[in-house]
PDB file of N, CA and C in Angstrom:
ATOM      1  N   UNK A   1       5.728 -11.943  26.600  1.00  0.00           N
ATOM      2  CA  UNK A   1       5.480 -12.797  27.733  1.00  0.00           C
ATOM      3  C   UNK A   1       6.121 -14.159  27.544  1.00  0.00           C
ATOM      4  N   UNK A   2       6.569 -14.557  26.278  1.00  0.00           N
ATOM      5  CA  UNK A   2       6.929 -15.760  25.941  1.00  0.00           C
ATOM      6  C   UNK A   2       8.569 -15.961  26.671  1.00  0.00           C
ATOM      7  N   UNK A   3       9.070 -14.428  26.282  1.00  0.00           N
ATOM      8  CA  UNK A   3      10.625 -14.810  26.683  1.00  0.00           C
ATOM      9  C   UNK A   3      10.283 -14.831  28.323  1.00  0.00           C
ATOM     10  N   UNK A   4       9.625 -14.130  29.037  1.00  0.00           N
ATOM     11  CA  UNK A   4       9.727 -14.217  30.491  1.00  0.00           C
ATOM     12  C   UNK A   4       9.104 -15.713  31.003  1.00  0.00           C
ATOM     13  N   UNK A   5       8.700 -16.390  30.502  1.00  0.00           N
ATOM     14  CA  UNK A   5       8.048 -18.172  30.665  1.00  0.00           C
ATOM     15  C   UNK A   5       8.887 -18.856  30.094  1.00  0.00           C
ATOM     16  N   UNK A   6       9.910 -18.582  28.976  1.00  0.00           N
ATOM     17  CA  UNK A   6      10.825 -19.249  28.596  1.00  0.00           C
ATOM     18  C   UNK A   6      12.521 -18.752  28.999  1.00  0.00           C
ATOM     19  N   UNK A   7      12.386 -18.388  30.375  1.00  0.00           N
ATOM     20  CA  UNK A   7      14.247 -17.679  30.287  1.00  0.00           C
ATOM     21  C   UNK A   7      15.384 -18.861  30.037  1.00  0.00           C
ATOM     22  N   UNK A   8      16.431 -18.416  29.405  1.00  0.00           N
ATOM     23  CA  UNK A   8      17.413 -19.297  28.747  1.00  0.00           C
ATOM     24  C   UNK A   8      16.738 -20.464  28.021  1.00  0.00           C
ATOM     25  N   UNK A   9      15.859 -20.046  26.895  1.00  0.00           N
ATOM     26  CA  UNK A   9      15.539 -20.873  26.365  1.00  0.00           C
ATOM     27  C   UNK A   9      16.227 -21.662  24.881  1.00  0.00           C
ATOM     28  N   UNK A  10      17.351 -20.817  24.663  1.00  0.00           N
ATOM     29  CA  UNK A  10      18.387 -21.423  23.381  1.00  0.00           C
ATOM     30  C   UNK A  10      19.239 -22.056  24.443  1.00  0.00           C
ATOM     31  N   UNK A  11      19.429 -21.883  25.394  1.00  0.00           N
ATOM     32  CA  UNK A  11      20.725 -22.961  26.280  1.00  0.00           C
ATOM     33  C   UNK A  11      19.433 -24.317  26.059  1.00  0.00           C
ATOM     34  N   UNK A  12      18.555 -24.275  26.460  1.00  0.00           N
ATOM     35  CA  UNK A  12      17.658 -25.654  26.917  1.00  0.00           C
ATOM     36  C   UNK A  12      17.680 -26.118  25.571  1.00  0.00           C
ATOM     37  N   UNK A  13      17.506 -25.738  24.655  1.00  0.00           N
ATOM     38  CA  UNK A  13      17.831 -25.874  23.230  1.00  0.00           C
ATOM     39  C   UNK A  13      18.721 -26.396  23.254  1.00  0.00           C
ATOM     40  N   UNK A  14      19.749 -26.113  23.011  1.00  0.00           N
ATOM     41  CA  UNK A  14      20.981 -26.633  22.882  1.00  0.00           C
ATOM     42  C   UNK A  14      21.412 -27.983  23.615  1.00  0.00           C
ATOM     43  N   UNK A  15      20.745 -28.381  25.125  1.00  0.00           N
ATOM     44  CA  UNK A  15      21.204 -29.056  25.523  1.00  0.00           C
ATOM     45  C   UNK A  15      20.262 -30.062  25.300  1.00  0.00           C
ATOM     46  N   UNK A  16      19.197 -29.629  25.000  1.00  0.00           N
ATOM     47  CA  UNK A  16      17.957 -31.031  24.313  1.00  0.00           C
ATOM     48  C   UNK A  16      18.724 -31.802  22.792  1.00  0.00           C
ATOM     49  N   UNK A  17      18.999 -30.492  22.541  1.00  0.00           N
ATOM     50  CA  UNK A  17      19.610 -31.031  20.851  1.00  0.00           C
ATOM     51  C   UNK A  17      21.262 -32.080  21.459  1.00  0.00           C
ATOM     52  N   UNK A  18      21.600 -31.701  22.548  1.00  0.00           N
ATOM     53  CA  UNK A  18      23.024 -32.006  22.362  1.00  0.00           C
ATOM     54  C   UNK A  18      22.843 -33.624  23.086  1.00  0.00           C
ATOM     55  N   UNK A  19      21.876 -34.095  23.152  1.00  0.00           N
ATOM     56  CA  UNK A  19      21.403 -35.506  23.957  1.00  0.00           C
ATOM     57  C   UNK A  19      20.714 -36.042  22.782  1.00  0.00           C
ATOM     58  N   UNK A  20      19.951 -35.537  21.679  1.00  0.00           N
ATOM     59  CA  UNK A  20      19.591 -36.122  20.760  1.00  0.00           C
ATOM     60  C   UNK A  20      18.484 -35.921  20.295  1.00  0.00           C
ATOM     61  N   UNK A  21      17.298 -35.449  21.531  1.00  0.00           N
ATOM     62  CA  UNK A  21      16.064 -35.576  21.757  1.00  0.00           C
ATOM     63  C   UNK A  21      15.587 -34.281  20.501  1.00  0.00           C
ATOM     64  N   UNK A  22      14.272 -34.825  20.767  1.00  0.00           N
ATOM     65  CA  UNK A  22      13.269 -33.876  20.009  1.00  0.00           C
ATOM     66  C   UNK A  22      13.254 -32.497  20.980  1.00  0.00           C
ATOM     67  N   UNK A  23      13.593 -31.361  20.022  1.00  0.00           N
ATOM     68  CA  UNK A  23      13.112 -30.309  21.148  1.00  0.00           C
ATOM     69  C   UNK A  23      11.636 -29.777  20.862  1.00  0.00           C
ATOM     70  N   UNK A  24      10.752 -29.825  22.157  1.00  0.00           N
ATOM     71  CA  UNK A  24       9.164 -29.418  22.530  1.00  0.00           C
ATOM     72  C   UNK A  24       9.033 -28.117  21.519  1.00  0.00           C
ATOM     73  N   UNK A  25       7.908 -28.261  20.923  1.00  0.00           N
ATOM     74  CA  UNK A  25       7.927 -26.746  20.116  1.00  0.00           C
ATOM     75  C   UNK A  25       7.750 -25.282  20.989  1.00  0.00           C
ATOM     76  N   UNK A  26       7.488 -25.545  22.317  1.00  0.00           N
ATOM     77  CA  UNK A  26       7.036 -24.839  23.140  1.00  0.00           C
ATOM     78  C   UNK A  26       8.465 -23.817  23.897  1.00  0.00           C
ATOM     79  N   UNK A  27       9.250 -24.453  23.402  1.00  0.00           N
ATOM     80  CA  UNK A  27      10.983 -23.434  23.740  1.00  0.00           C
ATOM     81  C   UNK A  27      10.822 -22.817  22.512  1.00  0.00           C
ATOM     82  N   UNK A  28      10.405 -22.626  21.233  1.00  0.00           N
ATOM     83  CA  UNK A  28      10.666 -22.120  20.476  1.00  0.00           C
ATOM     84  C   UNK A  28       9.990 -20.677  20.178  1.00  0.00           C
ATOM     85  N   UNK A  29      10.188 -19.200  20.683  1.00  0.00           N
ATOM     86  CA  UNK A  29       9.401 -18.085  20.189  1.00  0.00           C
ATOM     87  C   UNK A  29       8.583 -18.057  19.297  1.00  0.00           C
ATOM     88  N   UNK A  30       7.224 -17.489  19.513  1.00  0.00           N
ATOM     89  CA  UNK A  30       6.175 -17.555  18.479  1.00  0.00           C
ATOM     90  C   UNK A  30       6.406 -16.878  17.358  1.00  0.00           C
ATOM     91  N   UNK A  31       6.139 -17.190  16.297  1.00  0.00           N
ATOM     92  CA  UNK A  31       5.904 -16.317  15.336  1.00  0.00           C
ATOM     93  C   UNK A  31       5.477 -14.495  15.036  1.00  0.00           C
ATOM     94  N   UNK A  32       5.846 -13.365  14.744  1.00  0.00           N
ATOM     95  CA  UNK A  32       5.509 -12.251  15.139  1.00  0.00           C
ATOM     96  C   UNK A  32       5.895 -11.771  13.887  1.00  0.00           C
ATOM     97  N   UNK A  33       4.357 -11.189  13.588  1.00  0.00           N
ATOM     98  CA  UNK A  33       3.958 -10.573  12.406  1.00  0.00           C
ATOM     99  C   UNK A  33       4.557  -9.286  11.876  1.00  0.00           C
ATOM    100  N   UNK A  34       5.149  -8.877  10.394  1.00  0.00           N
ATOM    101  CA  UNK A  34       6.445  -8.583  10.152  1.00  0.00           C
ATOM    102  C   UNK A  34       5.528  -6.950  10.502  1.00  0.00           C
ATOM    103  N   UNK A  35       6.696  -6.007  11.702  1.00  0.00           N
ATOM    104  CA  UNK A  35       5.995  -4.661  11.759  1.00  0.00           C
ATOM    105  C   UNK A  35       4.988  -4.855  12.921  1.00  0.00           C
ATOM    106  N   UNK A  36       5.132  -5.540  13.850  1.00  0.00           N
ATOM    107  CA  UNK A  36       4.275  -6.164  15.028  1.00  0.00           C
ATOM    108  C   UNK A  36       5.231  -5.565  16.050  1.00  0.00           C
ATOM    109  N   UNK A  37       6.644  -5.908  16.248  1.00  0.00           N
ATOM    110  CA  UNK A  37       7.591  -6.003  17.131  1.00  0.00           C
ATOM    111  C   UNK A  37       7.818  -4.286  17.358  1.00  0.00           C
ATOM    112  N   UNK A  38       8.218  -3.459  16.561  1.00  0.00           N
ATOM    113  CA  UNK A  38       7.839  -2.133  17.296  1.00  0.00           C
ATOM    114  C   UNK A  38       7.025  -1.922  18.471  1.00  0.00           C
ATOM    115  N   UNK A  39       5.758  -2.742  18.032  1.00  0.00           N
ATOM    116  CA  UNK A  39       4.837  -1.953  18.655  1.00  0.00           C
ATOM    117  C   UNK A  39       4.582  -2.546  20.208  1.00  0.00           C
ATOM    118  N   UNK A  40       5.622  -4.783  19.913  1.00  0.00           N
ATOM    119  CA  UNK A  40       5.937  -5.001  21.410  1.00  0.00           C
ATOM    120  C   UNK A  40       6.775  -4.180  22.258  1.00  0.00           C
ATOM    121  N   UNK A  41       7.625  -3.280  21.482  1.00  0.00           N
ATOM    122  CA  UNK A  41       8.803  -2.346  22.177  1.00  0.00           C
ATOM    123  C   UNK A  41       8.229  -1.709  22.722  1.00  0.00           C
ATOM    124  N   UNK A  42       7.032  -1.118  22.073  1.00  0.00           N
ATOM    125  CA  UNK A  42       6.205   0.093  22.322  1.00  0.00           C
ATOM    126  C   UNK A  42       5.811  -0.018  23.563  1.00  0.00           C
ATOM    127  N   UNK A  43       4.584  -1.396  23.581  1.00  0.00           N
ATOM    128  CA  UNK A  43       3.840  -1.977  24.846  1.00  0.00           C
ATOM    129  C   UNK A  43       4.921  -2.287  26.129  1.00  0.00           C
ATOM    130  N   UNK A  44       5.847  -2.784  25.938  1.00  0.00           N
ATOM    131  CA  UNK A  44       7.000  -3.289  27.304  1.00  0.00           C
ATOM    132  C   UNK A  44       7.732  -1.834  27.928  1.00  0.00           C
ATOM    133  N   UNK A  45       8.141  -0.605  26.603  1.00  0.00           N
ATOM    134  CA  UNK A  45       8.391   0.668  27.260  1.00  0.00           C
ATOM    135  C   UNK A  45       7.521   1.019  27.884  1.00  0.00           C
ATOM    136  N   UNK A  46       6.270   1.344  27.631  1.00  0.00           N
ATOM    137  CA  UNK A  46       4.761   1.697  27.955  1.00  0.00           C
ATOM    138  C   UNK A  46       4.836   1.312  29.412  1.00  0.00           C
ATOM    139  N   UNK A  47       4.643   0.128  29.482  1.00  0.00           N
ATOM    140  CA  UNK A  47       4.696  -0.846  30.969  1.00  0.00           C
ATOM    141  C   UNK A  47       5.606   0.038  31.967  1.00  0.00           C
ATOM    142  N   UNK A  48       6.678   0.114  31.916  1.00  0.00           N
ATOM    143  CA  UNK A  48       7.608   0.799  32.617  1.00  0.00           C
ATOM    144  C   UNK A  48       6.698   1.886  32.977  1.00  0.00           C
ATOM    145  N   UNK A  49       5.583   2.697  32.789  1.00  0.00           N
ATOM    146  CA  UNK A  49       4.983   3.899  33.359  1.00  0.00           C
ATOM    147  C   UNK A  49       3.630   2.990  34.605  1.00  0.00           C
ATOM    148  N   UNK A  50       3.552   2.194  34.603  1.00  0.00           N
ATOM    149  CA  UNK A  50       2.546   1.540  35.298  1.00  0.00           C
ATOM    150  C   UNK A  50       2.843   2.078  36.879  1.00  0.00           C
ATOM    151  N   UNK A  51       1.757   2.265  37.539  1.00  0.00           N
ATOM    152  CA  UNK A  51       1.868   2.309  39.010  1.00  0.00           C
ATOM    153  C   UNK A  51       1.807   1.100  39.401  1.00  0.00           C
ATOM    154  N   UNK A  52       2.478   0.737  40.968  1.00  0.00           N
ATOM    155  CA  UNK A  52       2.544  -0.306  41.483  1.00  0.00           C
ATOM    156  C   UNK A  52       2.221   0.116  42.876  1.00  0.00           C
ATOM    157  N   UNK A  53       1.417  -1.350  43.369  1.00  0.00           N
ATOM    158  CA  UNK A  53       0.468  -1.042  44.431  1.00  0.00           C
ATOM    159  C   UNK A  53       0.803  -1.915  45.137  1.00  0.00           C
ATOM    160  N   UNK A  54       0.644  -2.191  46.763  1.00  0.00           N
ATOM    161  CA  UNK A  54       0.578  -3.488  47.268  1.00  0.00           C
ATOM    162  C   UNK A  54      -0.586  -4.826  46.540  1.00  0.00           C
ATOM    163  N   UNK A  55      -0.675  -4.234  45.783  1.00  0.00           N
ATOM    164  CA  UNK A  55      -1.939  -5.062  45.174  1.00  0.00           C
ATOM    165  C   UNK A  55      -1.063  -5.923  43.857  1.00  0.00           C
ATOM    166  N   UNK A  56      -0.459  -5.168  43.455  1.00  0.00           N
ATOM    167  CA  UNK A  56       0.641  -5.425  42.027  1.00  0.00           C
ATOM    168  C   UNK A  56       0.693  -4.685  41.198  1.00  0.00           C
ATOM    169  N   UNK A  57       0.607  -4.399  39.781  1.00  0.00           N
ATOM    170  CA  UNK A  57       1.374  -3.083  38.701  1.00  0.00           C
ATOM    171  C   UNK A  57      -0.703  -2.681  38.370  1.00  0.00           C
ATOM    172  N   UNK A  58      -0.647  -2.091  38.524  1.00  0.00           N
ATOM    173  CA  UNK A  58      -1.432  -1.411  37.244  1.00  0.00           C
ATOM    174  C   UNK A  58      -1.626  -1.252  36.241  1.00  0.00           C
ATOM    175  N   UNK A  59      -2.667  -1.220  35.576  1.00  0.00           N
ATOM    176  CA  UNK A  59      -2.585  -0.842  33.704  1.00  0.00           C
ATOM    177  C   UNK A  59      -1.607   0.346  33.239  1.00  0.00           C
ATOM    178  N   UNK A  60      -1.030  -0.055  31.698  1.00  0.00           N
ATOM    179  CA  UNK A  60      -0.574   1.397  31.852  1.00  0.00           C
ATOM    180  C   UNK A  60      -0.990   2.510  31.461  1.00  0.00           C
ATOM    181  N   UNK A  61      -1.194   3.672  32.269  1.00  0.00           N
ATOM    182  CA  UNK A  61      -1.912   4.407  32.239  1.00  0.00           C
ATOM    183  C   UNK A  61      -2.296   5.323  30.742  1.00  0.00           C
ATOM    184  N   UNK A  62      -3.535   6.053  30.728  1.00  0.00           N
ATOM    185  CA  UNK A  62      -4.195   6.649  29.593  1.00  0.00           C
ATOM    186  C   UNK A  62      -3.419   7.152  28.953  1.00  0.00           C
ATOM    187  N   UNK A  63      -2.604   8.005  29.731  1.00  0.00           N
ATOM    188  CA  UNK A  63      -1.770   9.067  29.848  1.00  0.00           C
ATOM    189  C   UNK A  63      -0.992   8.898  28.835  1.00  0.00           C
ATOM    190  N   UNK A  64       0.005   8.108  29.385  1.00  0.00           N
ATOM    191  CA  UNK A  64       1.065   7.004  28.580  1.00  0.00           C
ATOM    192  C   UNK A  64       0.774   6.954  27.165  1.00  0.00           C
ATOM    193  N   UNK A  65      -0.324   6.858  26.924  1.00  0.00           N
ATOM    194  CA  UNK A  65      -0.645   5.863  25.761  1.00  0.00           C
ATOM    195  C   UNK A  65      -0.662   6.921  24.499  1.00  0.00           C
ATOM    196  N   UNK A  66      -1.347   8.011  25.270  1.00  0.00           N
ATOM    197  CA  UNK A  66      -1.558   9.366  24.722  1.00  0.00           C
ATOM    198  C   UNK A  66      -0.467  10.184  24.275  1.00  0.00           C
ATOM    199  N   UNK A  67       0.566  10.087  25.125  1.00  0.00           N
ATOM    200  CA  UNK A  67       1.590  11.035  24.506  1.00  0.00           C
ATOM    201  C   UNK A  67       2.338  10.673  23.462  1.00  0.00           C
ATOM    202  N   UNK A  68       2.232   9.096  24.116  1.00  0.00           N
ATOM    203  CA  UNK A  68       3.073   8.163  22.354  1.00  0.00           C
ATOM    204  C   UNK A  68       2.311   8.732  21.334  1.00  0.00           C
ATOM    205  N   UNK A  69       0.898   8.832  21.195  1.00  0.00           N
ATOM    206  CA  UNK A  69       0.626   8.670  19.950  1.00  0.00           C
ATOM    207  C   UNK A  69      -0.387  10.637  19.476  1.00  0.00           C
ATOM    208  N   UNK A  70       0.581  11.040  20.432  1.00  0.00           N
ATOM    209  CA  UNK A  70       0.348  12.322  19.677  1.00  0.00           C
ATOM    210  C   UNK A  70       1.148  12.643  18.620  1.00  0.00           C
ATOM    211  N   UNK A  71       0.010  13.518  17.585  1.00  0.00           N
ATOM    212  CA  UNK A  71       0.046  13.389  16.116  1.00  0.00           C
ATOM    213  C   UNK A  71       0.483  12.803  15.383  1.00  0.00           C
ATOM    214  N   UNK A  72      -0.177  11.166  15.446  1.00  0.00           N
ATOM    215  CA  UNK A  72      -0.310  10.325  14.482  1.00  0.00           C
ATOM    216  C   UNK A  72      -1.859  10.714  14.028  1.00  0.00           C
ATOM    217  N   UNK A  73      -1.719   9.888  13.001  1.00  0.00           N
ATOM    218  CA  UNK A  73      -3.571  10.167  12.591  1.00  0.00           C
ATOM    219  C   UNK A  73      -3.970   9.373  13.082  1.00  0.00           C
ATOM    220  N   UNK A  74      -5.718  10.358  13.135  1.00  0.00           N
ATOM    221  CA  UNK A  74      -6.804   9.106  14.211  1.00  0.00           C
ATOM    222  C   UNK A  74      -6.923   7.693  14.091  1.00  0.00           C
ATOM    223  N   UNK A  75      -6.814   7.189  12.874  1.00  0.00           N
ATOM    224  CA  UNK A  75      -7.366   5.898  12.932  1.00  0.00           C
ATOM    225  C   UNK A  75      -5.587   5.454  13.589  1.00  0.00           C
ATOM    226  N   UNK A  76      -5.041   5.411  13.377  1.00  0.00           N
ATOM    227  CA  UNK A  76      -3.585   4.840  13.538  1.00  0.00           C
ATOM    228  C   UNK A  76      -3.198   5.028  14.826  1.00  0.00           C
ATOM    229  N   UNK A  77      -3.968   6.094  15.957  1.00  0.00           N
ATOM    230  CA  UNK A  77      -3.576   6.363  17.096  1.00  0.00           C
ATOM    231  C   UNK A  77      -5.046   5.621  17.847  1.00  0.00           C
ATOM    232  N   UNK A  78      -6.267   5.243  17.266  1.00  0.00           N
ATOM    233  CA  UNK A  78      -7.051   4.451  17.740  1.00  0.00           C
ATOM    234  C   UNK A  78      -6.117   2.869  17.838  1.00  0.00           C
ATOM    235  N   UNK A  79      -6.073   2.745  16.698  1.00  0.00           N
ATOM    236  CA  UNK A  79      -5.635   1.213  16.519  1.00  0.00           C
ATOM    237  C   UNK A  79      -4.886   0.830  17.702  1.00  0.00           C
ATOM    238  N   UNK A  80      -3.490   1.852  17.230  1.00  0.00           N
ATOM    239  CA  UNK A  80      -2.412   1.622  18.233  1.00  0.00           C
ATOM    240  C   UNK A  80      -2.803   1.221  20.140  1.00  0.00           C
ATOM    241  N   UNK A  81      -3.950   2.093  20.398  1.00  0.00           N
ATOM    242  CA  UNK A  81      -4.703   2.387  21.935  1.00  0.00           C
ATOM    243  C   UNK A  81      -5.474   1.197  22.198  1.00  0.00           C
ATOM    244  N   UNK A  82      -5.937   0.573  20.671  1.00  0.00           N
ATOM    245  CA  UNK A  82      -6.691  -0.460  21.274  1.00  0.00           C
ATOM    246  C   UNK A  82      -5.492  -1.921  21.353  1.00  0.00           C
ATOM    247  N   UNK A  83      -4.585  -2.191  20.730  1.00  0.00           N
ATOM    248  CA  UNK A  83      -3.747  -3.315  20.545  1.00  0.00           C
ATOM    249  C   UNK A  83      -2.927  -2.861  21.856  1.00  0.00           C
ATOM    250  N   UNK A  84      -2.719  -1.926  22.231  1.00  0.00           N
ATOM    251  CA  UNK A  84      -2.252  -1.714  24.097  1.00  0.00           C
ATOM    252  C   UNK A  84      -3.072  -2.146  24.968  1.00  0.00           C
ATOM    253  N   UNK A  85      -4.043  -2.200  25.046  1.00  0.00           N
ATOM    254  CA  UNK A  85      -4.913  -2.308  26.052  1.00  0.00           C
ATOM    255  C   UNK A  85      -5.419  -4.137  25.991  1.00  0.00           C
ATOM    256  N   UNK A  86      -5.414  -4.487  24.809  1.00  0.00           N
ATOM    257  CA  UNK A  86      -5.873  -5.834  24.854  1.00  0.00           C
ATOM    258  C   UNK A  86      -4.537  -6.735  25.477  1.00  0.00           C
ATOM    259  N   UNK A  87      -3.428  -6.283  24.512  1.00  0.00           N
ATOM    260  CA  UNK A  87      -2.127  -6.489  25.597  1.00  0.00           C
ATOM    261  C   UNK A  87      -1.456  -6.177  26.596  1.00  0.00           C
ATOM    262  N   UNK A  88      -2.550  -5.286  27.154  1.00  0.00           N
ATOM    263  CA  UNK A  88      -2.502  -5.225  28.696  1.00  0.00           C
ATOM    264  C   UNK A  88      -3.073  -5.941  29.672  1.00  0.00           C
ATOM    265  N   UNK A  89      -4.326  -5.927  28.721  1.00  0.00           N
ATOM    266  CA  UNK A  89      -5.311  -6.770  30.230  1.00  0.00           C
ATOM    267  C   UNK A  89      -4.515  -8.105  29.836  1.00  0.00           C
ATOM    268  N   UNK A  90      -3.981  -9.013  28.549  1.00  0.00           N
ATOM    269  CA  UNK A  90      -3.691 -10.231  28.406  1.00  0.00           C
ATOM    270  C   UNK A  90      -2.542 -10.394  29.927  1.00  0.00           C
ATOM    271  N   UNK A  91      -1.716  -8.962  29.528  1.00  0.00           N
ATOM    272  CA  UNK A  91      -0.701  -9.229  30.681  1.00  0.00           C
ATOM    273  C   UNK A  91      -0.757  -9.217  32.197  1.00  0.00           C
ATOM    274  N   UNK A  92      -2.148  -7.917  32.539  1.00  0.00           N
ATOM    275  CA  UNK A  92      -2.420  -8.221  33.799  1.00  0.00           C
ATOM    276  C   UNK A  92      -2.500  -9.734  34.484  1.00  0.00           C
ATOM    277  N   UNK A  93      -3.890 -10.013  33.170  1.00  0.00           N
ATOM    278  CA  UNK A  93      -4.089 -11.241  33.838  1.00  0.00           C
ATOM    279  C   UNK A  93      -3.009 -12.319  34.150  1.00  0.00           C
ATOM    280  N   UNK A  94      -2.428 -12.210  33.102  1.00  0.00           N
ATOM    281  CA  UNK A  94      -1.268 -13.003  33.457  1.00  0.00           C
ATOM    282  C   UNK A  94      -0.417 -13.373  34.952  1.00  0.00           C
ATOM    283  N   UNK A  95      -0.162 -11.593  35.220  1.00  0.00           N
ATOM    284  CA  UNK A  95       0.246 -11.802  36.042  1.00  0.00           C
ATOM    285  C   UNK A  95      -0.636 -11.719  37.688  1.00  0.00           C
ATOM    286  N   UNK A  96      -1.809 -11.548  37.999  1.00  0.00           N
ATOM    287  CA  UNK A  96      -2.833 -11.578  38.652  1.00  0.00           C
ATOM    288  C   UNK A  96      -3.374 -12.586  38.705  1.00  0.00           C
ATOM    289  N   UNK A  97      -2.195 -14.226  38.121  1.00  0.00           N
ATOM    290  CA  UNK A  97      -3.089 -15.421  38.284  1.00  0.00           C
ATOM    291  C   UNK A  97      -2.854 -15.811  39.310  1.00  0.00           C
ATOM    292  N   UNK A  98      -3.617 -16.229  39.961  1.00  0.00           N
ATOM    293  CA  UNK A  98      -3.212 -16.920  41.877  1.00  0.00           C
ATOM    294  C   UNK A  98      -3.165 -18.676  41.569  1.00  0.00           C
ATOM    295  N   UNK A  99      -3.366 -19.334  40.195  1.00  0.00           N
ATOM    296  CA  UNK A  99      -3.022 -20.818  40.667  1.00  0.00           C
ATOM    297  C   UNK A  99      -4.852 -21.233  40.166  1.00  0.00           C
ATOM    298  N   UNK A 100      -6.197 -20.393  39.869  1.00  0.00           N
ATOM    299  CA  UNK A 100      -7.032 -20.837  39.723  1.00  0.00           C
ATOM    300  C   UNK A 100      -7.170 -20.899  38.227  1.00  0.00           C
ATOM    301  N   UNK A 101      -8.517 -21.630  37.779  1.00  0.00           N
ATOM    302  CA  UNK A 101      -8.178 -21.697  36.316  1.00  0.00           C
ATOM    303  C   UNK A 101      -8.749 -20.849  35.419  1.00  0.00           C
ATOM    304  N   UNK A 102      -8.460 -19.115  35.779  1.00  0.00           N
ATOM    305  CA  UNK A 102      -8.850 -17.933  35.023  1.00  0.00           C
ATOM    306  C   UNK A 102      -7.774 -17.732  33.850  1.00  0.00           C
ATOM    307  N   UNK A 103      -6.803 -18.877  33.397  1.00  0.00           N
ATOM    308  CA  UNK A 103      -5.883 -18.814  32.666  1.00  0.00           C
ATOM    309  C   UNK A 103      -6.133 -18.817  31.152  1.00  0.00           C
ATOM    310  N   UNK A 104      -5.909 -17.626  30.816  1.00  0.00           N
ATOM    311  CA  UNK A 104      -6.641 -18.279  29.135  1.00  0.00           C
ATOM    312  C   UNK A 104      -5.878 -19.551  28.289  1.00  0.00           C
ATOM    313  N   UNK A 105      -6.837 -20.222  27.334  1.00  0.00           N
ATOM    314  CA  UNK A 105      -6.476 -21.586  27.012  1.00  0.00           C
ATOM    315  C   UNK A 105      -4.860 -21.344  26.498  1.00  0.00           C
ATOM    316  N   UNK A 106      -4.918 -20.275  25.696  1.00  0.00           N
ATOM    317  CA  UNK A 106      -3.313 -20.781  24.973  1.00  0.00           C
ATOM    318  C   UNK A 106      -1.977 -20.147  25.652  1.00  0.00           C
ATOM    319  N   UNK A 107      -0.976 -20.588  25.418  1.00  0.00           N
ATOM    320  CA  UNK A 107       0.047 -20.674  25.931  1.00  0.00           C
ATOM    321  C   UNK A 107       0.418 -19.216  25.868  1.00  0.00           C
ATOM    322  N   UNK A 108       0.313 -18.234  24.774  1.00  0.00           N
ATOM    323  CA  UNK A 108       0.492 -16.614  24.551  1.00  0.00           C
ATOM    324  C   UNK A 108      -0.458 -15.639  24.605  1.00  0.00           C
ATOM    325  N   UNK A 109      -1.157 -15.818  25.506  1.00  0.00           N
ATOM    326  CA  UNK A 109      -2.142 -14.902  25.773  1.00  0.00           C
ATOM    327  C   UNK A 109      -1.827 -13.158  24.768  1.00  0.00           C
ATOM    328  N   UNK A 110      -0.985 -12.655  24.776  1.00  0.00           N
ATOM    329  CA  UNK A 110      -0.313 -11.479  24.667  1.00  0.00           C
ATOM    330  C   UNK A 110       0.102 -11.460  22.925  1.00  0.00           C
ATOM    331  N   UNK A 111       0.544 -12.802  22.473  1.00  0.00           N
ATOM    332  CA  UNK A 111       1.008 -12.944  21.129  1.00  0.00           C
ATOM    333  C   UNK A 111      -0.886 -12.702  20.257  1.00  0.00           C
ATOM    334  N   UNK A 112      -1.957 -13.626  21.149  1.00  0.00           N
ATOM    335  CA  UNK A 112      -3.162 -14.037  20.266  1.00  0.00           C
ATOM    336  C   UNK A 112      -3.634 -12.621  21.094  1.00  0.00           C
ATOM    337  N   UNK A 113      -3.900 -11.574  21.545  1.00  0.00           N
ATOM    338  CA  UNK A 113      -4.274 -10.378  21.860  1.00  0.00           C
ATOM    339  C   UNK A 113      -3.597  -9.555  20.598  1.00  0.00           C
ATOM    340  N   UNK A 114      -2.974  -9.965  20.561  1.00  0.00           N
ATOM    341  CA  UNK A 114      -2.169  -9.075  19.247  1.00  0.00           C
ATOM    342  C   UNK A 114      -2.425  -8.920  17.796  1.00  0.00           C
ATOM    343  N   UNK A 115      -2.886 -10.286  17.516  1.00  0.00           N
ATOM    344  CA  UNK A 115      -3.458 -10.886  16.196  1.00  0.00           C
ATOM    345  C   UNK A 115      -4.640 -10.883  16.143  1.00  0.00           C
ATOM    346  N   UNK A 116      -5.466 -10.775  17.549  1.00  0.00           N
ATOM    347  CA  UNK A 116      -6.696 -10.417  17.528  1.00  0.00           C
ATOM    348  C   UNK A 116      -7.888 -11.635  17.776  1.00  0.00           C
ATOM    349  N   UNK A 117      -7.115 -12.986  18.128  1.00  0.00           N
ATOM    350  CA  UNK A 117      -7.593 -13.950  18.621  1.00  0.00           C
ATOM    351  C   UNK A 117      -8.360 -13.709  20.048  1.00  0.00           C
ATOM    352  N   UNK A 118      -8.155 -14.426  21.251  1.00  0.00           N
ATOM    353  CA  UNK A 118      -8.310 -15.004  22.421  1.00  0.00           C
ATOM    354  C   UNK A 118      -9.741 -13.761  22.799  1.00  0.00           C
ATOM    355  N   UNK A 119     -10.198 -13.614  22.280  1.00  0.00           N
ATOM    356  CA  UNK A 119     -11.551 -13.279  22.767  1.00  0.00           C
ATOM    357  C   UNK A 119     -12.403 -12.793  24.017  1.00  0.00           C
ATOM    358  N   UNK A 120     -11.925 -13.477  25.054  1.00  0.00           N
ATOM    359  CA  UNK A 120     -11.912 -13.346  26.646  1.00  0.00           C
ATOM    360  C   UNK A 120     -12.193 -12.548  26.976  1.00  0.00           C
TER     361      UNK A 120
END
């Protein structure tokens, strides 16, 4: 979610640096825990199966989640089902915000769903 809130964010880089200024730590990609990033590949392919409604995308479905992780072992195909789903709803909400302040506090909703923070 960071690169889609930050698009062309090494050009803005570049042109903060090329004036002199301090660049905001907030252009800079979060940190992502080594063996994490698969499993964002995983979640953003995943997404691509979502239904879309006049309403907006849907979760992605059970279904989905299930075929990825046939025959892995249980605990490893639990895990995997639950770190989808927390980074799903992080992303629904995300994108289901209308402007009120149902926004969770930090800036990566999706990064701290991942690590197991934001609580919500």
């Amino acid at each position: 979610m960071w690169a889609l809130d930050n698009p062309n964010s090494q050009a803005r880089i570049e042109a903060i640096e090329a004036k002199g200024r301090r660049v905001p730590d907030r252009l800079y990609p979060p940190d992502v825990h080594p063996g994490a990033v698969a499993w964002l590949d995983d979640f953003f392919e995943l997404g691509t199966d979502r239904q879309l409604t006049g309403y907006g995308a849907g979760p992605i479905p059970a279904s989905s989640i299930a075929r990825h992780v046939a025959g892995w072992c249980e605990h490893e195909a639990w895990q995997f089902r639950h770190v989808m789903r927390r980074l799903d709803n992080a992303w629904l909400k995300r994108q289901s915000h209308d402007g009120g302040d149902d926004l969770p506090v930090s800036d990566n909703p999706a990064r701290d769903a991942f690590r197991g923070g934001n609580k919500k």
